[in-house]
Each structure stands twice: as structure tokens, then as C-alpha cells.
N, C-alpha and C. Protein backbone atom coordinates (compact mmCIF):
# COMPACT_ATOMS: atom_id res chain seq x y z
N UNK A 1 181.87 150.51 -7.30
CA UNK A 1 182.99 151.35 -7.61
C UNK A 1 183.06 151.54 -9.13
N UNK A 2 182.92 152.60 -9.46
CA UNK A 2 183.28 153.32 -10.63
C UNK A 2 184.59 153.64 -11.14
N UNK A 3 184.88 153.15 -12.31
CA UNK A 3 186.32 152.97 -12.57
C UNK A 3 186.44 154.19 -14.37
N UNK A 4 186.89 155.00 -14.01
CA UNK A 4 187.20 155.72 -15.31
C UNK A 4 188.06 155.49 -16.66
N UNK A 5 187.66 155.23 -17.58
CA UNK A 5 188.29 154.68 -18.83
C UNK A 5 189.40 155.62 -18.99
N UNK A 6 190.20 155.63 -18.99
CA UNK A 6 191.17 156.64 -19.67
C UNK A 6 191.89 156.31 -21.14
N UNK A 7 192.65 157.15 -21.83
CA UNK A 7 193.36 156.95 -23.09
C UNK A 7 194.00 155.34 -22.70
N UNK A 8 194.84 155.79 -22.20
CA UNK A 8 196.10 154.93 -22.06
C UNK A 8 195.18 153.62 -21.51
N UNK A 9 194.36 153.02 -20.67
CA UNK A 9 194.04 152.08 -20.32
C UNK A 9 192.85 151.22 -21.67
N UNK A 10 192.43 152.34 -22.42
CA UNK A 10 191.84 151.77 -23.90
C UNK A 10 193.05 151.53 -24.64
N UNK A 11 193.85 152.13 -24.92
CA UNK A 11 194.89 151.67 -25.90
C UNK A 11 195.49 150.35 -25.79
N UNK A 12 195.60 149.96 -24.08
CA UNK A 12 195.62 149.10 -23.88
C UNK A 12 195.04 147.50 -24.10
N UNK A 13 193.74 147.98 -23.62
CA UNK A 13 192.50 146.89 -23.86
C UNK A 13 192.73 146.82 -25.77
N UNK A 14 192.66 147.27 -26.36
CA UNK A 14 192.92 147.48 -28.12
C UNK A 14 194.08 146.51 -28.22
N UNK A 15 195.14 146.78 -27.74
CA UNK A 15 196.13 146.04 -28.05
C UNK A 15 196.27 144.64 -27.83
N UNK A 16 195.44 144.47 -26.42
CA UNK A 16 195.83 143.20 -26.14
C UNK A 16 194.26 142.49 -26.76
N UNK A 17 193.34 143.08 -27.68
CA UNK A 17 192.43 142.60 -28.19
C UNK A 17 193.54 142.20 -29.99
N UNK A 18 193.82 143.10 -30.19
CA UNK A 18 194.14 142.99 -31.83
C UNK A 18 195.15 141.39 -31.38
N UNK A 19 195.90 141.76 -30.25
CA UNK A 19 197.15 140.48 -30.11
C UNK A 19 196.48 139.28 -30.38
N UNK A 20 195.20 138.87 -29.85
CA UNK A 20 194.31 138.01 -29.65
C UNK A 20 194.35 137.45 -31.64
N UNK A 21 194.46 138.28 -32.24
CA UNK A 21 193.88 137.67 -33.48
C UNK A 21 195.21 137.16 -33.98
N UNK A 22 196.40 137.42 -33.83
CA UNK A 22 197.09 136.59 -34.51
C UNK A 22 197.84 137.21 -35.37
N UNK A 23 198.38 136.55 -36.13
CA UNK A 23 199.51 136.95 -37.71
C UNK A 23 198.28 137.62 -38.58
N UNK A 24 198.37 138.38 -38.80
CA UNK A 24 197.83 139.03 -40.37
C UNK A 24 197.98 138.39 -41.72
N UNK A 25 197.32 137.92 -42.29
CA UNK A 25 197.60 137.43 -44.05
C UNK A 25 197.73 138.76 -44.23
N UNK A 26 198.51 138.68 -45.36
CA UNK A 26 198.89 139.18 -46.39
C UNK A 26 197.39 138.90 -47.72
N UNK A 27 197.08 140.28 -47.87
CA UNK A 27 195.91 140.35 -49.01
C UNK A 27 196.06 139.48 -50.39
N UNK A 28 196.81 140.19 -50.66
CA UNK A 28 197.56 139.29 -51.97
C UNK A 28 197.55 137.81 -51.83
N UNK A 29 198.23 137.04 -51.17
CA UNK A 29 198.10 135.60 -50.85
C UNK A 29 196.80 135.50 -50.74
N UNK A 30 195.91 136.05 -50.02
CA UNK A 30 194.44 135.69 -49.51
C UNK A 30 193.72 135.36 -50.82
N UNK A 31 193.68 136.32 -51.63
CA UNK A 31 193.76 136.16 -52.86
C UNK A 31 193.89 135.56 -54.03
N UNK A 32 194.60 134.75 -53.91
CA UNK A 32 194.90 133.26 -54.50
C UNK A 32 194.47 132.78 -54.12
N UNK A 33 194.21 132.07 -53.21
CA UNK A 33 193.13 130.98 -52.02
C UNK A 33 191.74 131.30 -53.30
N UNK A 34 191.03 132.46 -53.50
CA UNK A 34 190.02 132.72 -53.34
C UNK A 34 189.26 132.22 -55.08
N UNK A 35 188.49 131.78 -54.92
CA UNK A 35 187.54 131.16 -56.43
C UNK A 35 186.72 131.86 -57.08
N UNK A 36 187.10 132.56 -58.04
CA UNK A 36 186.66 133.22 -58.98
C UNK A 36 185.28 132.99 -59.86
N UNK A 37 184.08 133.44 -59.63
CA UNK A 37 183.00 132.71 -60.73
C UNK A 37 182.48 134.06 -60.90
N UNK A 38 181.52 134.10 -62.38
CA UNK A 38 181.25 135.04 -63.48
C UNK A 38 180.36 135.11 -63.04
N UNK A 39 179.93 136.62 -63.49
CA UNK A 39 178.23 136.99 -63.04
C UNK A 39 177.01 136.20 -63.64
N UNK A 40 177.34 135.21 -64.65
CA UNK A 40 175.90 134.56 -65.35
C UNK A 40 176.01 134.09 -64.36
N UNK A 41 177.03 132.90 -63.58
CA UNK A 41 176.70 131.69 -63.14
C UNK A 41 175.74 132.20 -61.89
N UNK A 42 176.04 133.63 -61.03
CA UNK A 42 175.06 133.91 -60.46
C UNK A 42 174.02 134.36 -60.62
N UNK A 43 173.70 134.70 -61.50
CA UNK A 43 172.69 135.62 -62.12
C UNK A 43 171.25 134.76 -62.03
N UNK A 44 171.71 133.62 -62.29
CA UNK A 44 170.59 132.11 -62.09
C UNK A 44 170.35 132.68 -60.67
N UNK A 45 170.92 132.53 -60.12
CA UNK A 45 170.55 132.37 -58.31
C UNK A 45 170.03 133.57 -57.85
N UNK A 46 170.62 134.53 -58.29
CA UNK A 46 169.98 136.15 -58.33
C UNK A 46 168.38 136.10 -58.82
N UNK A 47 168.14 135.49 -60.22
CA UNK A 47 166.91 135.25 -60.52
C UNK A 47 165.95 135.06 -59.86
N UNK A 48 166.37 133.61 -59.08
CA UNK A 48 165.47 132.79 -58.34
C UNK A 48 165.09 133.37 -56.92
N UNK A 49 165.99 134.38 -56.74
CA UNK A 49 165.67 134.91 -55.35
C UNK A 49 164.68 136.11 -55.45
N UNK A 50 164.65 137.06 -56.87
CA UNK A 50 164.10 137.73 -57.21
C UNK A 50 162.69 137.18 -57.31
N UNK A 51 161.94 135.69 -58.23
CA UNK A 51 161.16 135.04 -58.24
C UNK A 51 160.54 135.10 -57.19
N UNK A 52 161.61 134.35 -56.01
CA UNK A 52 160.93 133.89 -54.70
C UNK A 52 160.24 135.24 -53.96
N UNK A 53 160.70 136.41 -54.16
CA UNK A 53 160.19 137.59 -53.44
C UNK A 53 158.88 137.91 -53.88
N UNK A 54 159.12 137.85 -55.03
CA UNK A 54 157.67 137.92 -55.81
C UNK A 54 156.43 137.61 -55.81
N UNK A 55 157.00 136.16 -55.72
CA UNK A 55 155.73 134.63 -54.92
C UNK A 55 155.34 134.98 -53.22
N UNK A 56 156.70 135.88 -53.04
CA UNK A 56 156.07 135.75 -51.16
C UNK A 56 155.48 136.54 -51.16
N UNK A 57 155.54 138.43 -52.19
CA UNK A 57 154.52 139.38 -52.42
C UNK A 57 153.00 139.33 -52.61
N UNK A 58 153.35 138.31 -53.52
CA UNK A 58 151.92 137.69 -53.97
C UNK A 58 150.97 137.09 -52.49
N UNK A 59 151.84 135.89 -51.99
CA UNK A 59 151.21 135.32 -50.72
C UNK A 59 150.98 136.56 -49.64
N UNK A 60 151.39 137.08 -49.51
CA UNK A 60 151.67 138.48 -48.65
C UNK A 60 150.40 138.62 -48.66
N UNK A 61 149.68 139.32 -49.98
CA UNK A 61 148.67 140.23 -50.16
C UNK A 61 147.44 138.75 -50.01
N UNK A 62 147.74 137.76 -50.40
CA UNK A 62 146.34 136.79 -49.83
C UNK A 62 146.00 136.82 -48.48
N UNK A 63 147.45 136.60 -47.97
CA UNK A 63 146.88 136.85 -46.39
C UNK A 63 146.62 137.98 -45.82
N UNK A 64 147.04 138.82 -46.47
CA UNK A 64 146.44 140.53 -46.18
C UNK A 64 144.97 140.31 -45.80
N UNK A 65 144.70 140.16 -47.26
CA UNK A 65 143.15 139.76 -47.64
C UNK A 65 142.31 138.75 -46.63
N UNK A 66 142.90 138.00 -46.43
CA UNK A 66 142.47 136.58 -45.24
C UNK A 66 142.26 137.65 -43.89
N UNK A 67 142.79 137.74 -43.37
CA UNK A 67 142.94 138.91 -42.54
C UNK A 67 142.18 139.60 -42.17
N UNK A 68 142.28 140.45 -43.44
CA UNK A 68 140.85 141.50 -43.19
C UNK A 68 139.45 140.74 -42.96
N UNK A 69 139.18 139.31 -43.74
CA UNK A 69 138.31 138.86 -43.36
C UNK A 69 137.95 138.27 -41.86
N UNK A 70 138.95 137.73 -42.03
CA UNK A 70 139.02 137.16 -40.26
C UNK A 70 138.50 138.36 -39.01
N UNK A 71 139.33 139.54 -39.29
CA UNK A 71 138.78 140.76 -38.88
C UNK A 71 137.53 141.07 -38.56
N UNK A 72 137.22 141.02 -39.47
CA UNK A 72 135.89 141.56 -40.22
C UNK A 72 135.09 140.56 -39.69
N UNK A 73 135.19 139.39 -39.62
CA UNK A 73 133.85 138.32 -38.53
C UNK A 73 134.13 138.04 -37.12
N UNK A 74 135.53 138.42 -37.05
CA UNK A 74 135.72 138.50 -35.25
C UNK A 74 134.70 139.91 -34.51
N UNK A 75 135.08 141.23 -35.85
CA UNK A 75 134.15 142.34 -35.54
C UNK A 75 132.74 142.05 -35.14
N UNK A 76 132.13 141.41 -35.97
CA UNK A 76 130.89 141.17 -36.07
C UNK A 76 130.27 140.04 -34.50
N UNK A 77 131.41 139.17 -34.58
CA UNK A 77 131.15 137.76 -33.49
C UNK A 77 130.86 139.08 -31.83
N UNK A 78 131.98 139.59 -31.85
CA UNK A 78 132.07 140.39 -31.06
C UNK A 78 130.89 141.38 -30.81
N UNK A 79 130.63 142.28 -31.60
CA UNK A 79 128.90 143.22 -31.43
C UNK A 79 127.96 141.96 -31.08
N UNK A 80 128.18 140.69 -31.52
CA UNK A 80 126.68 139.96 -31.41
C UNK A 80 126.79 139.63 -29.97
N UNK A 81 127.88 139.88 -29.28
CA UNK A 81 127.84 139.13 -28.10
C UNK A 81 127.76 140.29 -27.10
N UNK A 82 128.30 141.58 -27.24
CA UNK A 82 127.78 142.82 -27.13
C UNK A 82 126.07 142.93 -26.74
N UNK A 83 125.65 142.60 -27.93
CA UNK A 83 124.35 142.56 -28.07
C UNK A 83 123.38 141.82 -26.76
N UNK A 84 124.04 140.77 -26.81
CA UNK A 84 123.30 139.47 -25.89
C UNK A 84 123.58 140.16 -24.55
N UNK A 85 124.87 140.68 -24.27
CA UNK A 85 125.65 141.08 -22.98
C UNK A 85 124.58 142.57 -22.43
């Protein structure tokens, strides 16, 4: 059985979803709660993540390279057995 969504039965389901969450903070209060730090102190960590991409670029392209070799003697293993076959 196929049951048709209508307006009124979504508005519904919405409502009794938003009810589910509760009281609303207030932004402002939230706000205060919240800990303030300067862009140097991240800028370190920004760095290091920049670094790390770099290093995995680098590793990237070795195993590219590995790869192609591996390739490249499975190709070969393969015709020789071709060959025999």
C-alpha cells in the first residue's frame, strides 16, 4: 500500500522532528561558551598539514613509479607463459 505524502502530513512529520531537538540557545550566549584562538596559533597546524600533503605527493608518485614497474613484469611474466601455452 502506497501512501501519498501530502502538505499537511509533512508539516507535520517537521514539527514533531524540530520538537525532538529541544530549547534553542540563544546565539549570543553560545558565544561566550566559545574559545577564541589567533590565526598564528593555527597557522603551525595549517603548515604541517600542508607539509604532510606534500610528503604524501611525493610518496604518491614513487608508487606510481613502483607500479608501472610491477606492470611492466607482470606484462612480460604473462607473454612468457603465453608463449609456453
Amino acid at each position: 500500500m502506497k501512501l501519498k505524502l501530502t502538505p499537511t502530513m509533512l508539516r507535520r512529520i517537521i514539527e514533531e522532528e524540530v520538537a525532538k531537538f529541544g530549547d534553542m540557545e540563544d546565539v549570543e550566549d553560545r558565544a561566550k561558551d566559545t574559545e577564541e584562538t589567533d590565526a598564528d596559533e593555527l597557522s603551525d597546524s595549517l603548515e604541517k598539514k600542508i607539509d604532510y600533503a606534500k610528503a604524501l605527493k611525493v610518496e604518491e608518485g614513487r608508487l606510481a613509479s613502483r607500479l608501472a614497474k610491477i606492470k611492466e613484469q607482470r606484462k612480460r611474466v604473462l607473454s612468457s607463459i603465453a608463449k609456453v601455452v
